[in-house]
PDB file of N, CA and C in Angstrom:
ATOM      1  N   UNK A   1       0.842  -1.196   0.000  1.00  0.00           N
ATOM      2  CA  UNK A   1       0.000   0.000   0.000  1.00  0.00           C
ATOM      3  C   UNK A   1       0.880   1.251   0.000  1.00  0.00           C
ATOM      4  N   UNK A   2       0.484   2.368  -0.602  1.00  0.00           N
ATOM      5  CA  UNK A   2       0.829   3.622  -0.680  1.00  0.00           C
ATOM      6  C   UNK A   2       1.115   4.123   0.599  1.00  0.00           C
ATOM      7  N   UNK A   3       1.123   4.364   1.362  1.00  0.00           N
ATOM      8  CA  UNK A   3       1.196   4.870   3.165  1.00  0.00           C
ATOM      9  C   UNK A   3       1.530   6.689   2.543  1.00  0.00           C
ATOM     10  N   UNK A   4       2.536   7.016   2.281  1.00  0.00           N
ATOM     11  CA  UNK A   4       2.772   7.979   1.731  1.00  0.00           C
ATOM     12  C   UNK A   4       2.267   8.710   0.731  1.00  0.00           C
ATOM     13  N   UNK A   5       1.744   8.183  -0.075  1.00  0.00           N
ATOM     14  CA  UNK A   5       1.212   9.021  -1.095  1.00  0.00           C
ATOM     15  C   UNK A   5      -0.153   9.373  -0.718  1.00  0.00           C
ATOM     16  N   UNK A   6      -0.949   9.326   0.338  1.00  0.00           N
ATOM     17  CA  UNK A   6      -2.222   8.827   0.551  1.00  0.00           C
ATOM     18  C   UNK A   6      -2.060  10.113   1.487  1.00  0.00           C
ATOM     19  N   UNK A   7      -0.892  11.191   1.573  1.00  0.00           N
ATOM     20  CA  UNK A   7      -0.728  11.958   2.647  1.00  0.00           C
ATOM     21  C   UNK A   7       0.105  13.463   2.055  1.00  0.00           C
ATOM     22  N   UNK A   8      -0.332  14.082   2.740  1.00  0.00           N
ATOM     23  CA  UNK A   8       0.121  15.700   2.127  1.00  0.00           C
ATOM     24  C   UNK A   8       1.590  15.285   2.520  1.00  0.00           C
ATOM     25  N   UNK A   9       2.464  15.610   0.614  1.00  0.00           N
ATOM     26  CA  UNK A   9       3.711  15.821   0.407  1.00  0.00           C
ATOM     27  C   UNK A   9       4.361  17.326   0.332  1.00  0.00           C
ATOM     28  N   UNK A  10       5.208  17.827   0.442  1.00  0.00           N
ATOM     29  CA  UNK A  10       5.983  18.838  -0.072  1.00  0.00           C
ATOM     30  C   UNK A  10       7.044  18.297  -1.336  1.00  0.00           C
ATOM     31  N   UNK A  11       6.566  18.824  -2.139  1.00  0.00           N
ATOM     32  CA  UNK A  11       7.335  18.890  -3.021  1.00  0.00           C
ATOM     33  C   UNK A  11       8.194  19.841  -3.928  1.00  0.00           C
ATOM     34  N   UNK A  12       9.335  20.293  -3.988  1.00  0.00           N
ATOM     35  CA  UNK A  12      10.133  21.240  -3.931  1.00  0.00           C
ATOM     36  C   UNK A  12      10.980  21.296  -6.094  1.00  0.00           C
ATOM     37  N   UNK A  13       9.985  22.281  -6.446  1.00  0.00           N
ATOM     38  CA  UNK A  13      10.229  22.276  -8.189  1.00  0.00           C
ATOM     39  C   UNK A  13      11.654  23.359  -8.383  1.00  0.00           C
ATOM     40  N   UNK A  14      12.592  23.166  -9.267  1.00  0.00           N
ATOM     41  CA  UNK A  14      13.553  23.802  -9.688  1.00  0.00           C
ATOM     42  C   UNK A  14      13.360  23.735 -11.631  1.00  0.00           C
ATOM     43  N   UNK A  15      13.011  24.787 -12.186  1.00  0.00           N
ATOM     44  CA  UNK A  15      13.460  24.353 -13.725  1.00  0.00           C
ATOM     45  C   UNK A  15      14.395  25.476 -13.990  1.00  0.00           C
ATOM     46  N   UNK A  16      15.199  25.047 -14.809  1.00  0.00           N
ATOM     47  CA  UNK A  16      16.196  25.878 -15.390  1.00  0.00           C
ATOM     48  C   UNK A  16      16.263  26.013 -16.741  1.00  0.00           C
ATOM     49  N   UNK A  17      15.026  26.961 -17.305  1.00  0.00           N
ATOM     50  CA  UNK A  17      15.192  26.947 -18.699  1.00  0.00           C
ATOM     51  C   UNK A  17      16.139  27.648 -19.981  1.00  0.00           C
ATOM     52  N   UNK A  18      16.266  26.885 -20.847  1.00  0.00           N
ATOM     53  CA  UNK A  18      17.104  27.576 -21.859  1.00  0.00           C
ATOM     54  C   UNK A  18      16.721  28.177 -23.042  1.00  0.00           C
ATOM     55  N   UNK A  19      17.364  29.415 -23.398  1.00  0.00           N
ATOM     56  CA  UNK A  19      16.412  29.697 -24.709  1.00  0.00           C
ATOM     57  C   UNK A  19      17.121  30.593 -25.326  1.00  0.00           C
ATOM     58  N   UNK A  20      17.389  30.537 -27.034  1.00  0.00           N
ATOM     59  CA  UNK A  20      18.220  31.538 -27.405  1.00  0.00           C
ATOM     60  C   UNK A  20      18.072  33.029 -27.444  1.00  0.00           C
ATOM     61  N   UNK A  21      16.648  33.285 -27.296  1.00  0.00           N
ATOM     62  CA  UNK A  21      15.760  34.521 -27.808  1.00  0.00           C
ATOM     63  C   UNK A  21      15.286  35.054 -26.081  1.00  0.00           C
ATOM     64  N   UNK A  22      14.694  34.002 -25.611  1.00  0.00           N
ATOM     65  CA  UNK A  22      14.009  34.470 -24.421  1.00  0.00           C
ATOM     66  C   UNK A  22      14.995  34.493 -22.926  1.00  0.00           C
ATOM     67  N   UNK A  23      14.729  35.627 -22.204  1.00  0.00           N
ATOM     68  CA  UNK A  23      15.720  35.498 -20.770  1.00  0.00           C
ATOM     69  C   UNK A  23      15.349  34.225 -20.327  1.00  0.00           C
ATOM     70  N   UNK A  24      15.812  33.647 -19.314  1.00  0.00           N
ATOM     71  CA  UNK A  24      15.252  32.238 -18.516  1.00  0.00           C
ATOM     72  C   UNK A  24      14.409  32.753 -17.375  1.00  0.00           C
ATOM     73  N   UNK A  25      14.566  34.109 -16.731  1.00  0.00           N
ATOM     74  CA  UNK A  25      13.330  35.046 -15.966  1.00  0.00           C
ATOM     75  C   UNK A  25      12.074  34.446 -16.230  1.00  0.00           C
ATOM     76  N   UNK A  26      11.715  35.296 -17.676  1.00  0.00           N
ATOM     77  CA  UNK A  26      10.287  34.863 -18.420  1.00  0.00           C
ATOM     78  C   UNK A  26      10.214  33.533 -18.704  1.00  0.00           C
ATOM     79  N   UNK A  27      10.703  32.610 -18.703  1.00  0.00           N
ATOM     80  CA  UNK A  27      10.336  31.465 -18.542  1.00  0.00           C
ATOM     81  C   UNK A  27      10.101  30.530 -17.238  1.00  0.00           C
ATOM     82  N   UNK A  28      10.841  31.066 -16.301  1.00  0.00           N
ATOM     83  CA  UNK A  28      10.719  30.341 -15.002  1.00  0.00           C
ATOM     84  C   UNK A  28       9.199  30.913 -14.572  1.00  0.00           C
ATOM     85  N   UNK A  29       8.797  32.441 -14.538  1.00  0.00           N
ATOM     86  CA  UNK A  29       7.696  33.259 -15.026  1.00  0.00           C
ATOM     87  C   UNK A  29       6.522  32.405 -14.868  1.00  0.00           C
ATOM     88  N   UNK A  30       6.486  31.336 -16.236  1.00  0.00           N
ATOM     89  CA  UNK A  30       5.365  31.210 -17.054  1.00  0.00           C
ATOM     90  C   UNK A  30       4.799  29.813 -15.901  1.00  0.00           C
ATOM     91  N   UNK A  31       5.814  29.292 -15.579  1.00  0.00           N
ATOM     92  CA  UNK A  31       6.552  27.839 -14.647  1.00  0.00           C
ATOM     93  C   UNK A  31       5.651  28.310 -12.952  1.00  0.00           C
ATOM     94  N   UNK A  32       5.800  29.383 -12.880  1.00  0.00           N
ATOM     95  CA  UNK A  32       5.160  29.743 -11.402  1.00  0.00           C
ATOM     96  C   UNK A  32       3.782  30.364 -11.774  1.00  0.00           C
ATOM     97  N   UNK A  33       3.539  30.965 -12.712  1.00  0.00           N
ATOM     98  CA  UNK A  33       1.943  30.949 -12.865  1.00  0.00           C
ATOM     99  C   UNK A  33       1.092  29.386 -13.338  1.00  0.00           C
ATOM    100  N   UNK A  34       1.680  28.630 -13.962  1.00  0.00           N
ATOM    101  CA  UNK A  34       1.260  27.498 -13.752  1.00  0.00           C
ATOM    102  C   UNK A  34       0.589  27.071 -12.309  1.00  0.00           C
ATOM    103  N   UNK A  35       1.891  27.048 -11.297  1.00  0.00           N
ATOM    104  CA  UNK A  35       1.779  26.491  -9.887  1.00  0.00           C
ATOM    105  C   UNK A  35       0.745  27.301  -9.313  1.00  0.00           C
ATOM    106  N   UNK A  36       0.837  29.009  -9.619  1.00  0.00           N
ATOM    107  CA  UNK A  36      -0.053  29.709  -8.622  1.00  0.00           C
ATOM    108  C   UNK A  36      -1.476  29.169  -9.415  1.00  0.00           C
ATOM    109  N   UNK A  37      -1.853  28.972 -10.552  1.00  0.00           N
ATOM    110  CA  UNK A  37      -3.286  28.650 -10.538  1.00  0.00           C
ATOM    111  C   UNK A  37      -3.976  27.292 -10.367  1.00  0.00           C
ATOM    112  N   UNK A  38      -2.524  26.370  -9.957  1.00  0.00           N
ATOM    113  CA  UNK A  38      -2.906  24.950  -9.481  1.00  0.00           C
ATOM    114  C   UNK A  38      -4.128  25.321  -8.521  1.00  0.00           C
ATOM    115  N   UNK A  39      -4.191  25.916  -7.635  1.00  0.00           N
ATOM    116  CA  UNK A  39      -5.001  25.812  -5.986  1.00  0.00           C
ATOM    117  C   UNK A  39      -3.931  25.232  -5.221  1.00  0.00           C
ATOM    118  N   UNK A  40      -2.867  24.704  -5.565  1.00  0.00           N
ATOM    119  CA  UNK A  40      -1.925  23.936  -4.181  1.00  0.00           C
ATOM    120  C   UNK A  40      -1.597  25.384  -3.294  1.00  0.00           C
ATOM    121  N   UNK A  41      -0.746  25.002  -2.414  1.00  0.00           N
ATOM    122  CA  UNK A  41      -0.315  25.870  -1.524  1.00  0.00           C
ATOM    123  C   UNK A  41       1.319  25.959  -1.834  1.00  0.00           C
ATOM    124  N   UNK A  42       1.748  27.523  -1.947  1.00  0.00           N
ATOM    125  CA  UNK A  42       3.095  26.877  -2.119  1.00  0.00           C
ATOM    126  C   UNK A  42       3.950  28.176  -1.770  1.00  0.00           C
ATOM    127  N   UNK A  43       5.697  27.752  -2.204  1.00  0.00           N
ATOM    128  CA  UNK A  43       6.371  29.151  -1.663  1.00  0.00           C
ATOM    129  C   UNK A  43       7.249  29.459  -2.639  1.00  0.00           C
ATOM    130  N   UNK A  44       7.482  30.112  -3.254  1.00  0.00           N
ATOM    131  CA  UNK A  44       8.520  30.730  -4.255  1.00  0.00           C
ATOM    132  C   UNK A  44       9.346  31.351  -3.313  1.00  0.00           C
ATOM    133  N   UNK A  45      10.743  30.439  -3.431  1.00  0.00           N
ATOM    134  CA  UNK A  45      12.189  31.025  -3.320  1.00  0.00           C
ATOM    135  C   UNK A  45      13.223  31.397  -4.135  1.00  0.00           C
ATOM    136  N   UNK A  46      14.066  31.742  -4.119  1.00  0.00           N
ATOM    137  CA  UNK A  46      14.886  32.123  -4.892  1.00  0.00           C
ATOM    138  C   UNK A  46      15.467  31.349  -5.763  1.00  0.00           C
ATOM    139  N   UNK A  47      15.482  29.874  -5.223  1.00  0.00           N
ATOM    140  CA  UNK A  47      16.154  28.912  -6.135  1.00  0.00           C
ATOM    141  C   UNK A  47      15.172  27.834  -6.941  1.00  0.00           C
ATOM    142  N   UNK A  48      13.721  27.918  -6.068  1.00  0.00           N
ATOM    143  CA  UNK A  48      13.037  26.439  -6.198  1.00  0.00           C
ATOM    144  C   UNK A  48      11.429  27.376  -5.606  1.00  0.00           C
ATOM    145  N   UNK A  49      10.651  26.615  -6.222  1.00  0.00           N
ATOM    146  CA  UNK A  49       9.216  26.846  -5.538  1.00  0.00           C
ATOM    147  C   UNK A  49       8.784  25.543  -4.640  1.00  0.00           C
ATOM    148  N   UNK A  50       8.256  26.074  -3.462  1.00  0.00           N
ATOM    149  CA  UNK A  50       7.666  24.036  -3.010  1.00  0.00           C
ATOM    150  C   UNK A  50       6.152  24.359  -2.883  1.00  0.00           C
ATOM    151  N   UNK A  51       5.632  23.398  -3.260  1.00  0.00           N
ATOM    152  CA  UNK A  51       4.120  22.557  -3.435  1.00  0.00           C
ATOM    153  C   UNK A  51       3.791  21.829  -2.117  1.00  0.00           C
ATOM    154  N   UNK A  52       2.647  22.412  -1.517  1.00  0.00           N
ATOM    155  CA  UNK A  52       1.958  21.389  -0.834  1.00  0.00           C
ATOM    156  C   UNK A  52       0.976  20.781  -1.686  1.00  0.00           C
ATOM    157  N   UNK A  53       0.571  19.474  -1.417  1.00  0.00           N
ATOM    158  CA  UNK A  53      -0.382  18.825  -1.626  1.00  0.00           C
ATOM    159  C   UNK A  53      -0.128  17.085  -1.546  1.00  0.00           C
ATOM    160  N   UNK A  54      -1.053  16.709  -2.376  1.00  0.00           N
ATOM    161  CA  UNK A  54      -0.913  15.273  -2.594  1.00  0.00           C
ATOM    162  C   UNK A  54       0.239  15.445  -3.951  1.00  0.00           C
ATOM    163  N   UNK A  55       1.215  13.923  -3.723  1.00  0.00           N
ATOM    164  CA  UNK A  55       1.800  13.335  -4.640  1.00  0.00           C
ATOM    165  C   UNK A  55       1.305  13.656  -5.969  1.00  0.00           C
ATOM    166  N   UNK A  56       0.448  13.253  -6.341  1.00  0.00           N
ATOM    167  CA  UNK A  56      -0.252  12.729  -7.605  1.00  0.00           C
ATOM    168  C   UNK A  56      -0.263  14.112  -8.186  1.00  0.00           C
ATOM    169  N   UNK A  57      -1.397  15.167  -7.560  1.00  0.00           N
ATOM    170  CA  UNK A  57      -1.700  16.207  -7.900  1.00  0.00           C
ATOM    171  C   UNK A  57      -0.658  16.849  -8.567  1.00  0.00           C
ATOM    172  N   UNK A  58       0.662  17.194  -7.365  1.00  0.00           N
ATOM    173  CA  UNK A  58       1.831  17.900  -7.045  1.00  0.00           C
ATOM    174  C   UNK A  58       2.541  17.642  -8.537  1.00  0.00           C
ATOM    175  N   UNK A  59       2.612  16.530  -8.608  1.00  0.00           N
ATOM    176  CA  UNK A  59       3.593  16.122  -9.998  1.00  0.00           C
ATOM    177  C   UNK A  59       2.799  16.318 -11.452  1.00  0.00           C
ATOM    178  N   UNK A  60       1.647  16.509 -11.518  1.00  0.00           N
ATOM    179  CA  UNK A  60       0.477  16.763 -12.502  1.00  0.00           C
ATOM    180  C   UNK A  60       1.004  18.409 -12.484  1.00  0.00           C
ATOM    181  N   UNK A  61       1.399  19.202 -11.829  1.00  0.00           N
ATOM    182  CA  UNK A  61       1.429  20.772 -12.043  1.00  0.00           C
ATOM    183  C   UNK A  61       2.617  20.482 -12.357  1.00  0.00           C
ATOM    184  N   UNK A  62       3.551  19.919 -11.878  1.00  0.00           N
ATOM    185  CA  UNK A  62       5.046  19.591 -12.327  1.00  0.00           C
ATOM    186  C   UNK A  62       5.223  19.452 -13.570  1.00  0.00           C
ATOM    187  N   UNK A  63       4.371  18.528 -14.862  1.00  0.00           N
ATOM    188  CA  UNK A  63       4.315  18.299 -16.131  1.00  0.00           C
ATOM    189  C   UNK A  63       3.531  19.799 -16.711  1.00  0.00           C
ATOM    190  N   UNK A  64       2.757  20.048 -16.060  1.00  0.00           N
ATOM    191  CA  UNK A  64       2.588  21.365 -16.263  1.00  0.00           C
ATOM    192  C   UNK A  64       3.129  22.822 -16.698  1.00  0.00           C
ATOM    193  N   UNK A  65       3.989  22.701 -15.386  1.00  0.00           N
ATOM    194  CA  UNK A  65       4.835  23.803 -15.864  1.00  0.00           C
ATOM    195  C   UNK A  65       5.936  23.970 -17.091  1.00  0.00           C
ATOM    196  N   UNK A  66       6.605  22.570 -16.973  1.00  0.00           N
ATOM    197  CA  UNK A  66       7.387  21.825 -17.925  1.00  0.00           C
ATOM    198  C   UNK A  66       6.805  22.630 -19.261  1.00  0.00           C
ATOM    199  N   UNK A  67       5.786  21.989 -19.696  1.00  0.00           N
ATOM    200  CA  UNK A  67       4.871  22.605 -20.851  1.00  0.00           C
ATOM    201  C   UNK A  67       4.809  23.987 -20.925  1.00  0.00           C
ATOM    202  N   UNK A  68       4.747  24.291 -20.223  1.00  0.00           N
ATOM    203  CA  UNK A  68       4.264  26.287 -20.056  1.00  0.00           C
ATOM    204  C   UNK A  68       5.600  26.278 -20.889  1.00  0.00           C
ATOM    205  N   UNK A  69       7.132  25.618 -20.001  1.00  0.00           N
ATOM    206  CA  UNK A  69       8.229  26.505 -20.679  1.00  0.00           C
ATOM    207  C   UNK A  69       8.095  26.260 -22.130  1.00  0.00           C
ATOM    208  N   UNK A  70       8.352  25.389 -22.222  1.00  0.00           N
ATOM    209  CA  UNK A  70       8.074  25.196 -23.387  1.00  0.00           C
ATOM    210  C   UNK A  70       7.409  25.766 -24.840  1.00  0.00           C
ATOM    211  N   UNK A  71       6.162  25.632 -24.245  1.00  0.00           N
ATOM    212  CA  UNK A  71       4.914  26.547 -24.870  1.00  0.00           C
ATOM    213  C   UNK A  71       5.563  28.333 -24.747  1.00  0.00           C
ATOM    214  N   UNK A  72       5.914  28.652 -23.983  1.00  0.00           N
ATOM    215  CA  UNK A  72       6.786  29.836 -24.081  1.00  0.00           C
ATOM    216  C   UNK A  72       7.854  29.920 -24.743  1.00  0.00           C
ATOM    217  N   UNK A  73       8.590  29.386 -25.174  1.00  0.00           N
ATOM    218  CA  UNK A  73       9.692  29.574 -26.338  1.00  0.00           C
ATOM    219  C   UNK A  73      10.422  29.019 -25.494  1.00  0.00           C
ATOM    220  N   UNK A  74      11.108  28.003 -24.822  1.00  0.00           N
ATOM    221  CA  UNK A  74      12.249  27.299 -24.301  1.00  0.00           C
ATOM    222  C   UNK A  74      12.824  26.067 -25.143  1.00  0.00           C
ATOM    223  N   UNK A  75      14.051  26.123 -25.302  1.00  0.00           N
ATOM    224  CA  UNK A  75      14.908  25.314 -25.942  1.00  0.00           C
ATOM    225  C   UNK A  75      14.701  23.975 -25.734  1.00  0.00           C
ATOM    226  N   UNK A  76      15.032  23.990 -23.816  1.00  0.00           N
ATOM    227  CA  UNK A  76      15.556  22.914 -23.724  1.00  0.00           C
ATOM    228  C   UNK A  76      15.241  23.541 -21.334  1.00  0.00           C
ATOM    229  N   UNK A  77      15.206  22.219 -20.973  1.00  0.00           N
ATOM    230  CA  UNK A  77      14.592  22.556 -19.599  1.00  0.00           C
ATOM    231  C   UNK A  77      15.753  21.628 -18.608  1.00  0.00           C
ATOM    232  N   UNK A  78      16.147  21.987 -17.608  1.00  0.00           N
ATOM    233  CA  UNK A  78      16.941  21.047 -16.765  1.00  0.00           C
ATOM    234  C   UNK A  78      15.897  21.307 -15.507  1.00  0.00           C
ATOM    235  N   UNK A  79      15.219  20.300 -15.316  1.00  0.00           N
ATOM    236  CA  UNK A  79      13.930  20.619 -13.897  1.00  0.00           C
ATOM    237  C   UNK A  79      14.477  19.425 -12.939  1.00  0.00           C
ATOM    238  N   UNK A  80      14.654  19.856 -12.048  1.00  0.00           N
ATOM    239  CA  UNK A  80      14.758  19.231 -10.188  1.00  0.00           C
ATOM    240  C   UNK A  80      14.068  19.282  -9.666  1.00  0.00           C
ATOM    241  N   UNK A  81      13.498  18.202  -8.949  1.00  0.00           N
ATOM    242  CA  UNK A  81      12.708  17.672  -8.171  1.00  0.00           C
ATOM    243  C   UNK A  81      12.895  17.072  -6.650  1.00  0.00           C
ATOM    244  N   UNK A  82      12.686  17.723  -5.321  1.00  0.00           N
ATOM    245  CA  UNK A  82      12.713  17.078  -4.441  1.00  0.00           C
ATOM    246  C   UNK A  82      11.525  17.031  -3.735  1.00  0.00           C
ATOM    247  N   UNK A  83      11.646  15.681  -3.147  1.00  0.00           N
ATOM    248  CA  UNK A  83      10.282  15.265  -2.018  1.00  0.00           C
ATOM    249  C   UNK A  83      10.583  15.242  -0.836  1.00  0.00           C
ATOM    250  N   UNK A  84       9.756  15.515  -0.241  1.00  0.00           N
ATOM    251  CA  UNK A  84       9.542  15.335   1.204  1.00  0.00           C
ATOM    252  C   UNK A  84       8.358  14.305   1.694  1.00  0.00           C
ATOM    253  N   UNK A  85       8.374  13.128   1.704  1.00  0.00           N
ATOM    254  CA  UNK A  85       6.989  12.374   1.998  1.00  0.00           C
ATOM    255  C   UNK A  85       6.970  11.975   3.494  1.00  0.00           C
ATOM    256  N   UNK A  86       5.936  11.554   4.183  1.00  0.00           N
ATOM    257  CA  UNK A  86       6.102  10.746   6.184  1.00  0.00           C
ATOM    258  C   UNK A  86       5.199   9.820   5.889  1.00  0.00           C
ATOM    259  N   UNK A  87       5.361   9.337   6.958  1.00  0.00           N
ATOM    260  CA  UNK A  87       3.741   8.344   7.378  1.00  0.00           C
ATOM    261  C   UNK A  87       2.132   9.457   7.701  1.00  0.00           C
ATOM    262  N   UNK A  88       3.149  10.680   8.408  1.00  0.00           N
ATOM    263  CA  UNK A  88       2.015  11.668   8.457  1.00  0.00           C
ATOM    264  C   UNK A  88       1.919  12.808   7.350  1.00  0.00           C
ATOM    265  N   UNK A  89       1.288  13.659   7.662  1.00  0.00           N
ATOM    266  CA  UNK A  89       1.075  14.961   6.687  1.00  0.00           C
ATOM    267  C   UNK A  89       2.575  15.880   7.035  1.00  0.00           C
ATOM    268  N   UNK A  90       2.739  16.659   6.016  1.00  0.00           N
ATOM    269  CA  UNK A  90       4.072  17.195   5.565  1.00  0.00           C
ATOM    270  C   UNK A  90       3.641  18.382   5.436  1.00  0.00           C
ATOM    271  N   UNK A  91       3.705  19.460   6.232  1.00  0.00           N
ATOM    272  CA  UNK A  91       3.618  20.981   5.319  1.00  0.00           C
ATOM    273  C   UNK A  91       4.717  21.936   5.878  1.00  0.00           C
ATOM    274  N   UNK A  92       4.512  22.960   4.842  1.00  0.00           N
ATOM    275  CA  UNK A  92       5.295  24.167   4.953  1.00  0.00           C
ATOM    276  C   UNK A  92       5.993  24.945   5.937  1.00  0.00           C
ATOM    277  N   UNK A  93       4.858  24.947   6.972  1.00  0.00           N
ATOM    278  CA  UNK A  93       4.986  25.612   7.923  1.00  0.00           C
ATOM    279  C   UNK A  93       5.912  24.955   8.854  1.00  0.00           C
ATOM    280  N   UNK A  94       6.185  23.749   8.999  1.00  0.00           N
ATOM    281  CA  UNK A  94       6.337  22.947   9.870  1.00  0.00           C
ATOM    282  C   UNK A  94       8.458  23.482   9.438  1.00  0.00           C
ATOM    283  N   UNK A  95       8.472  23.534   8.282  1.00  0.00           N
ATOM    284  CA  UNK A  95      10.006  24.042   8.222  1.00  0.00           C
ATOM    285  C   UNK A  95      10.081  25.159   8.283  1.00  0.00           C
ATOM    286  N   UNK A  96       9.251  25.669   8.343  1.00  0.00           N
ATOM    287  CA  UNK A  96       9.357  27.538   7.885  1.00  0.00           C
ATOM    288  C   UNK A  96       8.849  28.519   9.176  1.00  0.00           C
ATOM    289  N   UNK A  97       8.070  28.012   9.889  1.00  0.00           N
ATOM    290  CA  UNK A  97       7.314  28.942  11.135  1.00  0.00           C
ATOM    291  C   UNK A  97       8.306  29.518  11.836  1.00  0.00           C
ATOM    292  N   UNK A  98       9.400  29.193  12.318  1.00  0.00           N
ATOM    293  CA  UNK A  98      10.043  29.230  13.026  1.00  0.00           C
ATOM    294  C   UNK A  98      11.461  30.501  12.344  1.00  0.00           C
ATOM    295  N   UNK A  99      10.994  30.596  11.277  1.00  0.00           N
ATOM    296  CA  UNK A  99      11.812  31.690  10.171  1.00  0.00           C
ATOM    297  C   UNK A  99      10.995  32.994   9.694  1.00  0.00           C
ATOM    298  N   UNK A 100       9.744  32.944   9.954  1.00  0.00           N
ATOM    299  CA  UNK A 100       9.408  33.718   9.342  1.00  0.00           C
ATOM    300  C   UNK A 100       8.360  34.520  10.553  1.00  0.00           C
TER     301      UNK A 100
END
């Protein structure tokens, strides 16, 4: 059985797009309006945005954004991916309260 996936993940997106014409700005851009109109919950940092939600969902905006660059004039994409999964629920706050 799934134990984990069945439970709010953080999941932490990096793309690094390439493009001869376009800055990689406007493309990372197109990559975080994707995420903001998911409905997930999430945080744009400087290096990486992270996603709350379920697994499934989380990685469905992930192919998502992918596309946006794309669909925006990108060459070519180098995207990173890290998870955070438990037996329990995983959120934001739980790394971040204590910083902000």
């Amino acid at each position: 059985m799934d134990y984990q996936m069945n439970k709010t993940v953080n999941i932490a997106l990096q793309i690094l797009p390439s493009s001869k014409s376009i800055h990689p700005y406007t493309l990372v851009d197109k990559a975080i309006e994707v995420i903001a109109s998911s409905g997930l919950r999430y945080k744009v940092t400087p290096f990486e945005t992270v996603m709350e939600g379920s697994y499934d969902e989380i990685m469905k905006v992930v192919k998502k954004a992918q596309e946006a660059c794309y669909d925006s004039g990108a060459d070519s994409l180098m995207t990173y991916v890290k998870i955070q999964s438990s037996r329990n629920d995983v959120s934001i706050e739980d790394k971040m309260e204590k910083y902000e």
